[in-house]
C-alpha atoms as a PDB file:
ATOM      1  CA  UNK A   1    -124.536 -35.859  60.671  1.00  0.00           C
ATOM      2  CA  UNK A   2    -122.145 -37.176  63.131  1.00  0.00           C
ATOM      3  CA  UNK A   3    -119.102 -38.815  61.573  1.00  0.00           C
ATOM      4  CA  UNK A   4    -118.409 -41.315  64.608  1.00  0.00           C
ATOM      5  CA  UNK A   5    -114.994 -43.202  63.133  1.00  0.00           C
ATOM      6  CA  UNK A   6    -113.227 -39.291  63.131  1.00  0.00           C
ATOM      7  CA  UNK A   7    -114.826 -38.681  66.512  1.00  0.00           C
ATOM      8  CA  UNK A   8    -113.960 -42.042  68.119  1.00  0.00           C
ATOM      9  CA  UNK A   9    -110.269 -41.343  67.647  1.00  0.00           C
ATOM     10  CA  UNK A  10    -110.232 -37.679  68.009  1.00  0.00           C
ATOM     11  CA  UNK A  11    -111.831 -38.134  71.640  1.00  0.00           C
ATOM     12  CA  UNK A  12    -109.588 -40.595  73.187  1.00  0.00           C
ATOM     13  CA  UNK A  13    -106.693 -37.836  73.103  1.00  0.00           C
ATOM     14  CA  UNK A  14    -109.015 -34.602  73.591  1.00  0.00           C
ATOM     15  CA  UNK A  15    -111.962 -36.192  75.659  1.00  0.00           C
ATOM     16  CA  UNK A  16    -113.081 -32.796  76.822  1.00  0.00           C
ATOM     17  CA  UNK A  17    -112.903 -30.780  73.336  1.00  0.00           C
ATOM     18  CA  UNK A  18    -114.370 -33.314  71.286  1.00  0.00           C
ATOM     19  CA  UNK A  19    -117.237 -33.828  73.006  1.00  0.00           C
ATOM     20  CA  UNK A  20    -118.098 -30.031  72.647  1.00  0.00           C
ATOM     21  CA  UNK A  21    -117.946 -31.076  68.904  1.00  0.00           C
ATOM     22  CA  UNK A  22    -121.446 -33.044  68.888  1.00  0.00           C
ATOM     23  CA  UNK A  23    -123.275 -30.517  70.476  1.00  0.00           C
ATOM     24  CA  UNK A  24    -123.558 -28.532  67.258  1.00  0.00           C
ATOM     25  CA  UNK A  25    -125.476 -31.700  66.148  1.00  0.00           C
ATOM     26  CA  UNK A  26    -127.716 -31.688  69.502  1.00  0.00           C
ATOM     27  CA  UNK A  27    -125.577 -34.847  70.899  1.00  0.00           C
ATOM     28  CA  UNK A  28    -123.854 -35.889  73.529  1.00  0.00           C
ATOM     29  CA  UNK A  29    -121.727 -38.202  75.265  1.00  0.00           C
ATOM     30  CA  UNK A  30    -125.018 -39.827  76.831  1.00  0.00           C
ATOM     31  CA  UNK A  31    -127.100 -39.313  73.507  1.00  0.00           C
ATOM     32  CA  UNK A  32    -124.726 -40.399  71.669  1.00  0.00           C
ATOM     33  CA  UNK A  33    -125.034 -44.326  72.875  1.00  0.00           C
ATOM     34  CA  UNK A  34    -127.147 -45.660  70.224  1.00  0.00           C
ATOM     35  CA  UNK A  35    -124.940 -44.587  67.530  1.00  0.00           C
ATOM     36  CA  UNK A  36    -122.423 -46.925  69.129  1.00  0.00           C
ATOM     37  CA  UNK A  37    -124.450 -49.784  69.456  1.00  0.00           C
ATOM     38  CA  UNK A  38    -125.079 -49.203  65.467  1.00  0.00           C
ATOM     39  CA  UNK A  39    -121.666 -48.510  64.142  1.00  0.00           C
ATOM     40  CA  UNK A  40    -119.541 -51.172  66.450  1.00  0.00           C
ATOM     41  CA  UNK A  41    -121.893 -53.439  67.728  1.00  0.00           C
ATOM     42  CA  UNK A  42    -119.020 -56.235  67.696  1.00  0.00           C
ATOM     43  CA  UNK A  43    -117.634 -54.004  70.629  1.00  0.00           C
ATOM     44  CA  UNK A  44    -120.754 -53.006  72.227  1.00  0.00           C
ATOM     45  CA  UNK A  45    -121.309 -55.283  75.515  1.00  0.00           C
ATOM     46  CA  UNK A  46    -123.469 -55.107  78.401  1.00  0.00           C
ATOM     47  CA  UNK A  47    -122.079 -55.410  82.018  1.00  0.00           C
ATOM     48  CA  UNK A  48    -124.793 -57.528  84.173  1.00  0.00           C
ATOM     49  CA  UNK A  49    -125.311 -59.739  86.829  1.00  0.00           C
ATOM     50  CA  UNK A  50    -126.659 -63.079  84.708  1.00  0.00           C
ATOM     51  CA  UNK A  51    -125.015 -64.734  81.662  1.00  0.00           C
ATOM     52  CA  UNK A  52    -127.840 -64.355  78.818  1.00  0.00           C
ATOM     53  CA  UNK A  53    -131.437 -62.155  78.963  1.00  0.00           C
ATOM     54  CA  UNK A  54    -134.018 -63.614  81.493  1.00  0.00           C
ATOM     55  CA  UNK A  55    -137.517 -65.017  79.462  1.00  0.00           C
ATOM     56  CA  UNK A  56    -140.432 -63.699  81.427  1.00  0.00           C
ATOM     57  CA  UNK A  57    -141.833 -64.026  84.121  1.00  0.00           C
ATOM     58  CA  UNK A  58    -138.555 -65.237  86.048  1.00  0.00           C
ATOM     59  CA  UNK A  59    -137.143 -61.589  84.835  1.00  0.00           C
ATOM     60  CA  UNK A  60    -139.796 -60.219  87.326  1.00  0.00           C
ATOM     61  CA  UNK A  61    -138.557 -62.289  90.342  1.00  0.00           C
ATOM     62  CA  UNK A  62    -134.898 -62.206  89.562  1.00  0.00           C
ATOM     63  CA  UNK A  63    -134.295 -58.740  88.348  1.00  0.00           C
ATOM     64  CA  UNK A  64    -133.314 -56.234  91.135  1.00  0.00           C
ATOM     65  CA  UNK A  65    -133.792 -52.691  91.348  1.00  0.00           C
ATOM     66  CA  UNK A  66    -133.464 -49.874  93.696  1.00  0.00           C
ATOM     67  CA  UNK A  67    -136.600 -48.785  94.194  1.00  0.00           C
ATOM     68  CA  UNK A  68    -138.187 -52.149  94.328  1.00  0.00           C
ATOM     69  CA  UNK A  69    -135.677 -53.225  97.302  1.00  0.00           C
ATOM     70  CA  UNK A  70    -136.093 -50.854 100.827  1.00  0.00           C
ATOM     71  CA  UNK A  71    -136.331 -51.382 104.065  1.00  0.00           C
ATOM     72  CA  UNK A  72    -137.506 -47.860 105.395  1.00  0.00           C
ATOM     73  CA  UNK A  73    -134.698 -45.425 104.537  1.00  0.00           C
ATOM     74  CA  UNK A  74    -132.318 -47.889 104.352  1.00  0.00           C
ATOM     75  CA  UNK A  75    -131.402 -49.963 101.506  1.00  0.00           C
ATOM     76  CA  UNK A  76    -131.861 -53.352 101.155  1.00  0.00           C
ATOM     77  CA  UNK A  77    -129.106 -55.234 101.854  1.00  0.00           C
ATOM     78  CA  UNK A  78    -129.635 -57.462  98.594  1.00  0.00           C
ATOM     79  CA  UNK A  79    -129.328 -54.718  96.498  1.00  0.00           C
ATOM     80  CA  UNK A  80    -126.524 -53.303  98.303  1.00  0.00           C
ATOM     81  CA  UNK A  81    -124.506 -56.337  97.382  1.00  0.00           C
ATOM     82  CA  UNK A  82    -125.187 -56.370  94.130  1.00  0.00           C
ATOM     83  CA  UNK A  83    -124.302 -52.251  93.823  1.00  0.00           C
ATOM     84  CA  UNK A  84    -121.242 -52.863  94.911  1.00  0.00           C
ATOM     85  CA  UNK A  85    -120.236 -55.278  92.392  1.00  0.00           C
ATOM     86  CA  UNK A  86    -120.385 -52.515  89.424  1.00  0.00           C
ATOM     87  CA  UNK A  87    -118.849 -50.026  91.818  1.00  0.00           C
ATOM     88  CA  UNK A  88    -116.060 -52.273  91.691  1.00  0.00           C
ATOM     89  CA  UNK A  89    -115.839 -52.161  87.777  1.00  0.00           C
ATOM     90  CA  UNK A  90    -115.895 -48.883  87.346  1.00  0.00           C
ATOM     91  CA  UNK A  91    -112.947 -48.355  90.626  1.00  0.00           C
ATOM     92  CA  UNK A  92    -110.859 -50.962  88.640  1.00  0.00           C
ATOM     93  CA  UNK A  93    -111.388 -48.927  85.233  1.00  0.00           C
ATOM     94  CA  UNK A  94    -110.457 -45.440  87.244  1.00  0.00           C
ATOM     95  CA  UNK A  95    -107.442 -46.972  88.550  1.00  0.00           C
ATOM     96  CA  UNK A  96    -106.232 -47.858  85.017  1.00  0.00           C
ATOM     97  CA  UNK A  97    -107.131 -44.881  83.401  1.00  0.00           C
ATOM     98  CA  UNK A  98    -108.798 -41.129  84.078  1.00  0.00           C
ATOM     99  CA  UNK A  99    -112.256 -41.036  84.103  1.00  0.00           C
ATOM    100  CA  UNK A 100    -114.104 -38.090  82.278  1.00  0.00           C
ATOM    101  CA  UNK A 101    -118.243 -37.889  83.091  1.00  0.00           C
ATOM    102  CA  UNK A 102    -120.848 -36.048  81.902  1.00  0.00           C
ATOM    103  CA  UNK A 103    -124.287 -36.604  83.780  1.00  0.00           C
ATOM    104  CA  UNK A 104    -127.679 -35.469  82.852  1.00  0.00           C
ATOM    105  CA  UNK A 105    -127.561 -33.453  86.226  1.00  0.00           C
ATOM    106  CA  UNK A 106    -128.545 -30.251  85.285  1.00  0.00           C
ATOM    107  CA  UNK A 107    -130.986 -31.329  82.887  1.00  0.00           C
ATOM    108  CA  UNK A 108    -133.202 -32.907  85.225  1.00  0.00           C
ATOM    109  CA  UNK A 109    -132.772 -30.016  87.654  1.00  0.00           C
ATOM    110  CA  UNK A 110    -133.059 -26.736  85.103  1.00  0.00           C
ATOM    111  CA  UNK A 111    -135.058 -28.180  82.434  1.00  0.00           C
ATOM    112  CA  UNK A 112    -136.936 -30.972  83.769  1.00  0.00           C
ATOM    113  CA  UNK A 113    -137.646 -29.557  87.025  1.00  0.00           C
ATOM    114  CA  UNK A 114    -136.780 -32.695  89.210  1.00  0.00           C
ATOM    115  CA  UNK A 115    -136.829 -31.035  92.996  1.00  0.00           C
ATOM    116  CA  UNK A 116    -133.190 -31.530  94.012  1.00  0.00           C
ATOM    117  CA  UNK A 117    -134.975 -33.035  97.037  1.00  0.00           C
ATOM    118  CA  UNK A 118    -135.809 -35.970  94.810  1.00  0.00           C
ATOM    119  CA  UNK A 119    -132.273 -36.976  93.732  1.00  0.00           C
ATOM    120  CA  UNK A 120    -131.410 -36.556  97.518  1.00  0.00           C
ATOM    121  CA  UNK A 121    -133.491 -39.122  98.670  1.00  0.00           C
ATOM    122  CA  UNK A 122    -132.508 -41.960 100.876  1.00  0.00           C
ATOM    123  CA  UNK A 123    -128.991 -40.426 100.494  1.00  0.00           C
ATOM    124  CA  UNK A 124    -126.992 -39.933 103.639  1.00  0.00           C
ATOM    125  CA  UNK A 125    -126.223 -36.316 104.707  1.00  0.00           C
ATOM    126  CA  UNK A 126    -122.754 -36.929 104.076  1.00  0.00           C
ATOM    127  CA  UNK A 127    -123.493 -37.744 100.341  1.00  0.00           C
ATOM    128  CA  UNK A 128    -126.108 -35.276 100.008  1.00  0.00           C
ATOM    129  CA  UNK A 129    -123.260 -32.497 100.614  1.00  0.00           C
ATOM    130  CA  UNK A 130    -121.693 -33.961  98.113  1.00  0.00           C
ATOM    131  CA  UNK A 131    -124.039 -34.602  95.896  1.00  0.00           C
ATOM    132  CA  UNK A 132    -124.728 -30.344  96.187  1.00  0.00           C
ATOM    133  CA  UNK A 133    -120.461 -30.011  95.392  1.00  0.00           C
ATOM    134  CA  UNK A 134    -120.671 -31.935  92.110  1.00  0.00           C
ATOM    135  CA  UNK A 135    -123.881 -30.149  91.235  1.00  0.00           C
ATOM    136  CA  UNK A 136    -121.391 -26.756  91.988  1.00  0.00           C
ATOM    137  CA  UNK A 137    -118.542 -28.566  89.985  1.00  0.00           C
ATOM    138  CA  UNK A 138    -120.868 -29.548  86.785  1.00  0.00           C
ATOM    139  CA  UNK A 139    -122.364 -25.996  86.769  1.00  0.00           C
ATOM    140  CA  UNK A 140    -120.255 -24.643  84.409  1.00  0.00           C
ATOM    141  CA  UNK A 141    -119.842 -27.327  82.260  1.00  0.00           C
ATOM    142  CA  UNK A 142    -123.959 -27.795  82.175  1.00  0.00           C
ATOM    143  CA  UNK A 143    -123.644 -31.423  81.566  1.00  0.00           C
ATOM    144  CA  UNK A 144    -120.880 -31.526  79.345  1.00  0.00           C
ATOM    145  CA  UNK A 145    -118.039 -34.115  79.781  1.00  0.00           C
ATOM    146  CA  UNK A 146    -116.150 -33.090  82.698  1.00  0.00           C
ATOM    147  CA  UNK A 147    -112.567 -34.758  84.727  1.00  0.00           C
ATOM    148  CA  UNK A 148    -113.454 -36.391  88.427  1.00  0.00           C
ATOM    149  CA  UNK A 149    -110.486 -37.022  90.664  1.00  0.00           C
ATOM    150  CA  UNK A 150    -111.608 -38.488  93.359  1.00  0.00           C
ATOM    151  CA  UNK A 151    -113.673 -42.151  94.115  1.00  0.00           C
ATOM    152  CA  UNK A 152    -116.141 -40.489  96.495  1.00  0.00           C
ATOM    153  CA  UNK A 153    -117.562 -38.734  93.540  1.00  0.00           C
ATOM    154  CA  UNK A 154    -116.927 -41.016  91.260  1.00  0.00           C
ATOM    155  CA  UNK A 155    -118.827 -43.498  93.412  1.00  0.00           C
ATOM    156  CA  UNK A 156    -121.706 -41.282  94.193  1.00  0.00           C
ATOM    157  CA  UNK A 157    -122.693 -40.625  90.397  1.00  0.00           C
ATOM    158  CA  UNK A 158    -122.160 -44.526  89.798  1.00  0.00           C
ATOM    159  CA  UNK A 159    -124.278 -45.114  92.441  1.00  0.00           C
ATOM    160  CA  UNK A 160    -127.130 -42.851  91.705  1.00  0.00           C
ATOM    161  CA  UNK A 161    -127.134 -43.691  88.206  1.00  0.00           C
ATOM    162  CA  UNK A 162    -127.253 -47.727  89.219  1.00  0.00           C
ATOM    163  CA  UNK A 163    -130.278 -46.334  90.978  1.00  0.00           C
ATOM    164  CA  UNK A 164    -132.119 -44.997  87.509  1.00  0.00           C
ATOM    165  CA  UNK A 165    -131.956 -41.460  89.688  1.00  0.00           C
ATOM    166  CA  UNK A 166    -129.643 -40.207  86.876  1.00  0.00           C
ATOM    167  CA  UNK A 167    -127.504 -41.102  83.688  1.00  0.00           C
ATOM    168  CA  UNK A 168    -123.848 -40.992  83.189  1.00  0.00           C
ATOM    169  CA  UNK A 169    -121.591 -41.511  80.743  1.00  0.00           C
ATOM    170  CA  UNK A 170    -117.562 -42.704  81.763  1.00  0.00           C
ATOM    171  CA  UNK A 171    -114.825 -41.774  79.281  1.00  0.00           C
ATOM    172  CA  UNK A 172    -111.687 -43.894  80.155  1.00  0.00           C
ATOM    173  CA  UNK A 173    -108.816 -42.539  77.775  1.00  0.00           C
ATOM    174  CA  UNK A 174    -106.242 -44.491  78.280  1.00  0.00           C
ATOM    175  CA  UNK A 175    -107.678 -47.603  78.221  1.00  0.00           C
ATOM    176  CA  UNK A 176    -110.421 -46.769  75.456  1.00  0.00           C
ATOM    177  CA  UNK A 177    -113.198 -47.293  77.213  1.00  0.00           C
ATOM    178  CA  UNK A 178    -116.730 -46.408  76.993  1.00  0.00           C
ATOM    179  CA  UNK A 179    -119.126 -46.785  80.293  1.00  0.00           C
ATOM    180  CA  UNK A 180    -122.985 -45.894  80.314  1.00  0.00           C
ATOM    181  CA  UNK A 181    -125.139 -46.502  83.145  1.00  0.00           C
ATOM    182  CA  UNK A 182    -128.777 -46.095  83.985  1.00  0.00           C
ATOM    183  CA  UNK A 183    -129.933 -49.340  85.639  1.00  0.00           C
ATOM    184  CA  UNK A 184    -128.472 -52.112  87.044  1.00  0.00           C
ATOM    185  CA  UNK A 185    -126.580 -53.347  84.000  1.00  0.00           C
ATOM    186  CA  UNK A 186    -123.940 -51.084  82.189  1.00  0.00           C
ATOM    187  CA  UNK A 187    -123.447 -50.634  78.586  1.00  0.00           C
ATOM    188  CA  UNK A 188    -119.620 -50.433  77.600  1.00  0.00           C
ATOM    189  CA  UNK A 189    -117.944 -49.704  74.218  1.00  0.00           C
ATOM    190  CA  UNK A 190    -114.099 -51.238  74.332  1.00  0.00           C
ATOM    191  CA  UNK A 191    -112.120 -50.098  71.232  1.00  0.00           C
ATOM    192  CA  UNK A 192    -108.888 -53.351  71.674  1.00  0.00           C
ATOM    193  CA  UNK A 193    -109.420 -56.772  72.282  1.00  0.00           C
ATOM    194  CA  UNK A 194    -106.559 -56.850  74.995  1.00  0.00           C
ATOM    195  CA  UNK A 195    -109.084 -54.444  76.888  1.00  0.00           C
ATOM    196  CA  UNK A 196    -112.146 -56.238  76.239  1.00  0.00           C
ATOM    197  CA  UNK A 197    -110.416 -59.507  78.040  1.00  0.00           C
ATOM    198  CA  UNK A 198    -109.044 -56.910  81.175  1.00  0.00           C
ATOM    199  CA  UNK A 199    -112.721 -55.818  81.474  1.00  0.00           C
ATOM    200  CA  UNK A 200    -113.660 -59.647  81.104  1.00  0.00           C
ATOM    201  CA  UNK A 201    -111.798 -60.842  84.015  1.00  0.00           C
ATOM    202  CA  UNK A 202    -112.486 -57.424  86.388  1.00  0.00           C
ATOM    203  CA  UNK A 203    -116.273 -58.566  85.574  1.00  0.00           C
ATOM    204  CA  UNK A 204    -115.643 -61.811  86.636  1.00  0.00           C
ATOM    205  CA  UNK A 205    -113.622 -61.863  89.857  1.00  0.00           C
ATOM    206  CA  UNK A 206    -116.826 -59.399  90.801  1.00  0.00           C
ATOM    207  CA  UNK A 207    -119.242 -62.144  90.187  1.00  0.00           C
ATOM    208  CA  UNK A 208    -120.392 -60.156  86.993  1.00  0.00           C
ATOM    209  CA  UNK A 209    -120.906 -61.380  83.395  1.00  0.00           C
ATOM    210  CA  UNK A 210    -119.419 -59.307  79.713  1.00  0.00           C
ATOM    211  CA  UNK A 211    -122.305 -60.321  77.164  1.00  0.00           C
ATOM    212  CA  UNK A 212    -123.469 -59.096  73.790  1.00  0.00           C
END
């Protein structure tokens, strides 16, 4: 059994180290979400682009996704707009604080067998060579929790995970913040109240909502 309290404060100053912890209990930083939601839910919010849930059947119109919104190879515009507005988020968290990932990556390439051709697709040759060097960067780590300097890859596995391709998990240590995403809407665990209302007002100059 995972002892979360002892792990929440252990990983904010050894992000990398403690995360190895969990795997001895088959977790991870992605797994590992749920527990969250159980343990703190008062600091468990979602990250989205309307106020409260949508009743059905106006979630079917209103909801956007990737897949539901091309235009040949090219993205749809709409959705474009809307990407960019949790790109923003997570750019304002990195320049606040390192950012630590881990992805489900190699999973989906070694154990699930998803053709890397699939994750390439309707990316730009320019992203899918870099797509390939944070495949070669993760390697080692095989999906562990790993640092990312720079936006373009930072960018590229926010973007790809906003497009339900893969999932990621953002460790911000300095700020104590917790980002997952795997749609459209991210999850986010903030540990201080003085955090909580920074994230609050990045989400809202961005045209994006904080909700339980």
């Amino acid at each position: 059994m995972l002892y979360l309290k002892t792990f929440e404060e252990k990983l904010w100053k050894e992000p990398i180290a403690t995360s190895k912890q969990i795997n001895k209990f088959q977790e991870d930083m992605i797994s590992i979400r749920e527990q969250f939601e159980n343990t703190y839910p008062e600091k468990v919010y979602l990250i989205d682009s309307f106020p409260t849930p949508m009743r059905y059947p106006a979630s079917e119109i209103l909801e956007i996704y990737y897949d539901h919104n091309q235009e040949g190879p090219i993205s749809d515009k709409h959705y474009l707009q809307h990407e960019e507005r949790f790109i923003e988020v997570i750019k304002r968290l990195w320049a606040m604080s390192p950012v630590l990932i881990q992805t489900n990556l190699h999973t989906l390439l070694d154990f699930v067998g998803t053709p890397i051709e699939e994750l390439q697709k309707n990316l730009t040759t320019l992203e899918s060579n870099l797509l390939n060097e944070i495949i070669k960067k993760t390697k080692p780590a095989q999906d562990n929790i790993i640092t990312f300097d720079e936006f373009k890859e930072i960018k590229l596995i926010t973007q790809m995970s906003l497009r339900e391709k893969i999932s990621s998990c953002f460790v911000f240590p300095d700020i104590k913040v917790i980002i997952w995403a795997n749609s459209l809407t991210l999850k986010s665990y903030v540990v201080e109240k003085s955090n909580k209302d920074l994230l609050q007002t990045i989400c809202t100059t961005h045209g994006l909502y904080l909700r339980k």
